[in-house]
N, C-alpha and C. Protein backbone atom coordinates (compact mmCIF):
# COMPACT_ATOMS: atom_id res chain seq x y z
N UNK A 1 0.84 -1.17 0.00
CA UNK A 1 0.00 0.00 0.00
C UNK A 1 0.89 1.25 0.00
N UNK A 2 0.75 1.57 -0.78
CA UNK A 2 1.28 2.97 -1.20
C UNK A 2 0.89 4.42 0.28
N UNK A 3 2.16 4.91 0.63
CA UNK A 3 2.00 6.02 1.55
C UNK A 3 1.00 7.41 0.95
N UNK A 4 -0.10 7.43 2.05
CA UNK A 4 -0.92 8.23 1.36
C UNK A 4 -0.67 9.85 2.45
N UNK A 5 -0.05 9.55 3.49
CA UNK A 5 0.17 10.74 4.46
C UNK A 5 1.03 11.89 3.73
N UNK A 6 1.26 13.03 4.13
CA UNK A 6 1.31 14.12 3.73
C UNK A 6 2.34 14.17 3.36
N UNK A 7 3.61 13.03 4.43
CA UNK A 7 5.11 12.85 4.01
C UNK A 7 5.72 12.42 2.43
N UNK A 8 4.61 12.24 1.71
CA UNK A 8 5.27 11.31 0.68
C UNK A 8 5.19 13.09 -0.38
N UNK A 9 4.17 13.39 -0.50
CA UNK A 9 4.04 14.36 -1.18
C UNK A 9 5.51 15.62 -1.08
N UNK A 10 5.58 15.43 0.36
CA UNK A 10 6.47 15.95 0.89
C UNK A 10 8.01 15.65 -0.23
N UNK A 11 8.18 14.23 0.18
CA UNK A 11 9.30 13.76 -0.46
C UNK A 11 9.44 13.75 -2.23
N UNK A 12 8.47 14.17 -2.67
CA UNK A 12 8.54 14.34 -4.47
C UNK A 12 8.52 15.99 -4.47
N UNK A 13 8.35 16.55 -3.28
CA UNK A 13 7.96 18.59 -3.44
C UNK A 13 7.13 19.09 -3.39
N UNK A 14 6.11 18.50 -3.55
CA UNK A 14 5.03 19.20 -3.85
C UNK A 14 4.92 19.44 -2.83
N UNK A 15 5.27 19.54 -1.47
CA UNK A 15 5.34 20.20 -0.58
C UNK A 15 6.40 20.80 -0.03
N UNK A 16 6.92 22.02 -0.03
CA UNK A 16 8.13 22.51 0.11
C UNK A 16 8.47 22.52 2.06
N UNK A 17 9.38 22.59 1.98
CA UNK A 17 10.14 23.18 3.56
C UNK A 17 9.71 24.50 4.07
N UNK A 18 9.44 25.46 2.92
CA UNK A 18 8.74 26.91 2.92
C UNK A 18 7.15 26.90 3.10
N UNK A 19 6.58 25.83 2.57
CA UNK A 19 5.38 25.35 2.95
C UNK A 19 4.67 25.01 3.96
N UNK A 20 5.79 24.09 4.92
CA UNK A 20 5.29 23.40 5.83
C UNK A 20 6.04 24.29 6.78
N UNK A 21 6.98 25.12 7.14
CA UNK A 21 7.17 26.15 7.86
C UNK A 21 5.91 27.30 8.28
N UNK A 22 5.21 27.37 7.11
CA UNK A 22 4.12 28.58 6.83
C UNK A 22 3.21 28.21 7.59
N UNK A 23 2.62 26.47 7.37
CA UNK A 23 1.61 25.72 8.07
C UNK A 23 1.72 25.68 9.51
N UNK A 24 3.12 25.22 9.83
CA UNK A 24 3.50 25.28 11.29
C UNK A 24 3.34 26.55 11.97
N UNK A 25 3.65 27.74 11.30
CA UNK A 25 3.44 29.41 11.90
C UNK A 25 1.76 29.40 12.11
N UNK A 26 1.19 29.10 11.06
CA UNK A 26 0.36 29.72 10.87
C UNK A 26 -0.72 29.25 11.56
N UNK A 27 -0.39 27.67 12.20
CA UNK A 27 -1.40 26.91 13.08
C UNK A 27 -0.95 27.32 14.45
N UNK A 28 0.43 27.61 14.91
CA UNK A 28 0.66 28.10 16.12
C UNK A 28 -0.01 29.76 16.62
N UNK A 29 0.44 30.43 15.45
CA UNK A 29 -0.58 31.52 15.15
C UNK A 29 -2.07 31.86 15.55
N UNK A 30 -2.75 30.71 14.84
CA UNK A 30 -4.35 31.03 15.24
C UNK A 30 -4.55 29.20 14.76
N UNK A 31 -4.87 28.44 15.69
CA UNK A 31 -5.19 27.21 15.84
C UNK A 31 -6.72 26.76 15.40
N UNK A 32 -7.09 27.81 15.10
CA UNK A 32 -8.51 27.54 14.27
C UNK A 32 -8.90 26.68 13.18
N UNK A 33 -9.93 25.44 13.43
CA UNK A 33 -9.88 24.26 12.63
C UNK A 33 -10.23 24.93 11.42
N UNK A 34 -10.11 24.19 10.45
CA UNK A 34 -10.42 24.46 8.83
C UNK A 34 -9.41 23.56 8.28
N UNK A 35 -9.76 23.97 7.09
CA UNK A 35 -8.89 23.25 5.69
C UNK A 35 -7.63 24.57 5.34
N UNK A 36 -6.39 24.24 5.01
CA UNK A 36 -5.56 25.68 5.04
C UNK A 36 -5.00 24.56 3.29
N UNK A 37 -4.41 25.31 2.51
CA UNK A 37 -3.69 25.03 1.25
C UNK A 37 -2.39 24.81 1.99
N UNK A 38 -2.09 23.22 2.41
CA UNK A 38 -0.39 23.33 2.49
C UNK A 38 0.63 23.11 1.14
N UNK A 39 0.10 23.39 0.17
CA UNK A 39 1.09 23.05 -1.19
C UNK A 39 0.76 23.02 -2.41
N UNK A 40 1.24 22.30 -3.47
CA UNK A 40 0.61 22.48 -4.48
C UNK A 40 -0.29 21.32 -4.88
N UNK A 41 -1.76 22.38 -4.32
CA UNK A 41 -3.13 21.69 -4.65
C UNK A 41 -3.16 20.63 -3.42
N UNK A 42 -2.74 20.71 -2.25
CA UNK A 42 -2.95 19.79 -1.24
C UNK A 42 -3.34 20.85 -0.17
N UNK A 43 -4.72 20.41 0.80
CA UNK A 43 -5.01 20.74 1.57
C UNK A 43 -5.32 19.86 2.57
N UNK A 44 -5.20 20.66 4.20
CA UNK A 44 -5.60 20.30 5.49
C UNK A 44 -5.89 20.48 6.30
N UNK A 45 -6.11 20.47 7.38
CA UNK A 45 -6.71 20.71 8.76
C UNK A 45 -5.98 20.61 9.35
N UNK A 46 -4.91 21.40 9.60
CA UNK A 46 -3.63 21.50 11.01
C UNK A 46 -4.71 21.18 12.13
N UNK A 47 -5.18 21.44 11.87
CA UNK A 47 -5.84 20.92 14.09
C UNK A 47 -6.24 20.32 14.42
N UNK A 48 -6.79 19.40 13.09
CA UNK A 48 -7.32 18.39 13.46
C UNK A 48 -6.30 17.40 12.98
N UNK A 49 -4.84 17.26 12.34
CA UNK A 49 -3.71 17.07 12.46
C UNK A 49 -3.34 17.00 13.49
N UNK A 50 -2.91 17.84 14.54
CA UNK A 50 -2.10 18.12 15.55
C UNK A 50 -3.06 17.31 16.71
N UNK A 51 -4.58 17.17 16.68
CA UNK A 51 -5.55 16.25 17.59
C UNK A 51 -4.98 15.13 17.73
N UNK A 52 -4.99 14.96 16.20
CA UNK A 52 -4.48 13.31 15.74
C UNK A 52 -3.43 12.71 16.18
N UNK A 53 -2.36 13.97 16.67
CA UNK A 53 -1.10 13.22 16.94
C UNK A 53 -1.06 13.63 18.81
N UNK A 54 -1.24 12.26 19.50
CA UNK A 54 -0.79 11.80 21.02
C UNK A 54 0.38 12.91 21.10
N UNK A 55 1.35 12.55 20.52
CA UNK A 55 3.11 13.37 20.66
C UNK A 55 2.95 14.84 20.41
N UNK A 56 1.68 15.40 19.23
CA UNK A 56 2.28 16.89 19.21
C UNK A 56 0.83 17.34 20.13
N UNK A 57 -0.26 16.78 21.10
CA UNK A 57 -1.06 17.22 22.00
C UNK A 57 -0.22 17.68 23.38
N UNK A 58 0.58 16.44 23.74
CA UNK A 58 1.04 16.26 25.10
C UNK A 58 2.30 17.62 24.81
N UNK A 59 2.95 17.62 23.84
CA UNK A 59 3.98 18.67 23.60
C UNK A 59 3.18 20.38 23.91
N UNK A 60 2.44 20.27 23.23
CA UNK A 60 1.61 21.70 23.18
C UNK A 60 0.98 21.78 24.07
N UNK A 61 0.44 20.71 25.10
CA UNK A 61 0.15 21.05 26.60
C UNK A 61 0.45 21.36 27.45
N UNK A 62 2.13 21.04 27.03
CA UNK A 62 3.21 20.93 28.36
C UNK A 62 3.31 22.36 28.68
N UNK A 63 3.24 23.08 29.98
CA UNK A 63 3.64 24.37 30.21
C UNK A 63 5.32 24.44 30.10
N UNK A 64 5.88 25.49 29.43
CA UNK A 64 7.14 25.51 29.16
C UNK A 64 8.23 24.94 28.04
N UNK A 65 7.23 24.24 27.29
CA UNK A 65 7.48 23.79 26.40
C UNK A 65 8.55 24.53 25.34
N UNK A 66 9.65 24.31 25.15
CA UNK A 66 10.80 25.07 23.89
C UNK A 66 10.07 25.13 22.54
N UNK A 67 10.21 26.60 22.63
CA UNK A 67 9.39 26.50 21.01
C UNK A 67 9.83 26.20 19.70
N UNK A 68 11.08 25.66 20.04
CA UNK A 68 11.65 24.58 18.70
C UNK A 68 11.13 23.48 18.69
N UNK A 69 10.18 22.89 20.38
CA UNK A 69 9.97 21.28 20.03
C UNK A 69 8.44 21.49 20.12
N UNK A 70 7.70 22.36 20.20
CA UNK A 70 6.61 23.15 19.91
C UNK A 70 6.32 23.05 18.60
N UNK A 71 7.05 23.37 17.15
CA UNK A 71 7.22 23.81 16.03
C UNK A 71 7.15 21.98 15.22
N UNK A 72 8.41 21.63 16.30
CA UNK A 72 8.55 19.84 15.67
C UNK A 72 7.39 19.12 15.27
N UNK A 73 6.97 19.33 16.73
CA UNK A 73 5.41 18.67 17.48
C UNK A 73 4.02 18.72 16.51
N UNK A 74 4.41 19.75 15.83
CA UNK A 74 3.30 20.69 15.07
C UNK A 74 3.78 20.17 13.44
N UNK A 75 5.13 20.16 12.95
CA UNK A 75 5.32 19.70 11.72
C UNK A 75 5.76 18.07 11.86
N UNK A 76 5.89 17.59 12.70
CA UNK A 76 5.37 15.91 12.73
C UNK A 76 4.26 15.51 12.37
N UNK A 77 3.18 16.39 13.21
CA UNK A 77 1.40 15.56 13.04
C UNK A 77 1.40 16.26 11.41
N UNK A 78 1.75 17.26 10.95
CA UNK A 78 1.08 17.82 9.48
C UNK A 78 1.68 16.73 8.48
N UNK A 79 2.79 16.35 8.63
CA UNK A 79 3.86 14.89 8.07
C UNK A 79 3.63 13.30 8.08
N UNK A 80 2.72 13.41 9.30
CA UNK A 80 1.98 12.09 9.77
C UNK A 80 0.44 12.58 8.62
N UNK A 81 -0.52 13.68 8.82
CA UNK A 81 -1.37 12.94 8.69
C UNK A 81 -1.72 13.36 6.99
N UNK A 82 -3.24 12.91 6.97
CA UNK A 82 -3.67 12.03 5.70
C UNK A 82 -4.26 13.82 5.19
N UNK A 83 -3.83 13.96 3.64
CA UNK A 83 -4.47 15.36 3.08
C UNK A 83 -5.74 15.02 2.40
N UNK A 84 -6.51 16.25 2.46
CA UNK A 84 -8.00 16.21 1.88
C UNK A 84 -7.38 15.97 0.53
């Protein structure tokens, strides 16, 4: 079965590093569910991404949390999950 998560797209470009930087700002930014354009012609739901992932909830709960592993936490679940 062919990888259908966001990572593969990732790995041919169609999702850039500039992309998924933007997604990560922009969900730490204003965490408001919706569909956001992470790339070319791929969209998602950072928040309901970031729900999805156990590792980037407990990270973003933690009081004190480093906002480099804040950022990780946040571009792991968008890497893990599945695009509209």
């Amino acid at each position: 079965m062919a990888d259908q998560s966001l990572g593969n797209p990732y790995k041919v470009k169609r999702v850039t590093d500039g992309d998924l930087t933007a997604a990560v700002a922009g969900y730490l930014a204003d965490p408001t569910p919706g569909q956001s354009e992470i790339g070319d012609g791929i969209s998602l739901d950072v928040p309901a991404a970031v729900l999805a992932s156990p590792y980037a909830t407990e990270i973003l709960a933690r009081e004190g949390a480093p906002e480099a592993q804040r950022r990780t936490a946040v571009r792991t679940a968008i890497l893990l999950a599945l695009p509209a």
